[in-house]
Protein backbone atom coordinates (compact mmCIF):
# COMPACT_ATOMS: atom_id res chain seq x y z
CA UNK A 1 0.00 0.00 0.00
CA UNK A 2 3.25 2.33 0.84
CA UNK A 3 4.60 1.80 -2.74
CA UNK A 4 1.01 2.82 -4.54
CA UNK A 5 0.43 5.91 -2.11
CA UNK A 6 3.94 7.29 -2.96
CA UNK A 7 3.39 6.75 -6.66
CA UNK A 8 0.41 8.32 -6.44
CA UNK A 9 2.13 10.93 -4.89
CA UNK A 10 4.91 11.21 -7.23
CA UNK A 11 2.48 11.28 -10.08
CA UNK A 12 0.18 14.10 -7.93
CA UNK A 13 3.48 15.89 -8.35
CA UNK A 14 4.50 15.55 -12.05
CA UNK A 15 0.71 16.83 -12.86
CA UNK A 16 1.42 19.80 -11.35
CA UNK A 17 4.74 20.50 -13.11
CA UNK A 18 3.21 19.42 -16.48
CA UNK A 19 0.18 21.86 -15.88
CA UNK A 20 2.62 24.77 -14.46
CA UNK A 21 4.67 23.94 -17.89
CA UNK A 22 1.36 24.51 -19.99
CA UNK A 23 0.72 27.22 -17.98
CA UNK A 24 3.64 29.49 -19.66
CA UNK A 25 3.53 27.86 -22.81
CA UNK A 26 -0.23 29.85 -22.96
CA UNK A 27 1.21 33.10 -21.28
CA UNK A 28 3.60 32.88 -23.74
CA UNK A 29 1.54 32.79 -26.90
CA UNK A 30 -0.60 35.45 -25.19
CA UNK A 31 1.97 37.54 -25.34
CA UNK A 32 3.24 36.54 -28.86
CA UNK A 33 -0.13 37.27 -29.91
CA UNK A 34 -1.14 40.52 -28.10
CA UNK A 35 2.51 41.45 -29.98
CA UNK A 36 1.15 40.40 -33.87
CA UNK A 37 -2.18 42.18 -32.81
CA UNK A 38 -0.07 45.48 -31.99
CA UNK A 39 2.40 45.38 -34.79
CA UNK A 40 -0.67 44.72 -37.26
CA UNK A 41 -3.00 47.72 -35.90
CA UNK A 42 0.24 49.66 -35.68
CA UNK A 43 0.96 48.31 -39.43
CA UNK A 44 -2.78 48.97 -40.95
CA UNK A 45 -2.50 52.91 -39.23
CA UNK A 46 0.46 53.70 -41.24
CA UNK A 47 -0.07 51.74 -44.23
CA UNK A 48 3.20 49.81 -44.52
CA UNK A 49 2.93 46.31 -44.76
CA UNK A 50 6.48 44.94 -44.21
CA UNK A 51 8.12 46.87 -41.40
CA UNK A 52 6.95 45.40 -37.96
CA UNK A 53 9.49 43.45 -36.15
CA UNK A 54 8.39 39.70 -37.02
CA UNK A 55 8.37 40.35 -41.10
CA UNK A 56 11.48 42.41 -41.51
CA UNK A 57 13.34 41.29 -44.22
């Protein structure tokens, strides 16, 4: 019963790491995104089409 409680436990504990993990993975493409939405409204007020950060070149 000792060894199924402490894998239980050990698994209890790799589910939280996993869902912290997916937790900035979202934050992060948040942010990415919020970042495309700015550069494009910036973008579509000035007219230019090719000068924000992620398509220069």
């Amino acid at each position: 019963m000792a060894v199924v409680a402490h894998e239980v436990r050990k698994l209890a504990k790799q589910t939280a790491t996993s869902a912290q993990e997916v937790s900035q993975v979202i934050t992060t493409i948040q942010t990415e995104i919020d970042e495309v939405i700015q550069d494009t409204e910036r973008n579509r007020r000035s007219g230019c089409r090719n000068s924000c950060s992620r398509c220069s070149g």
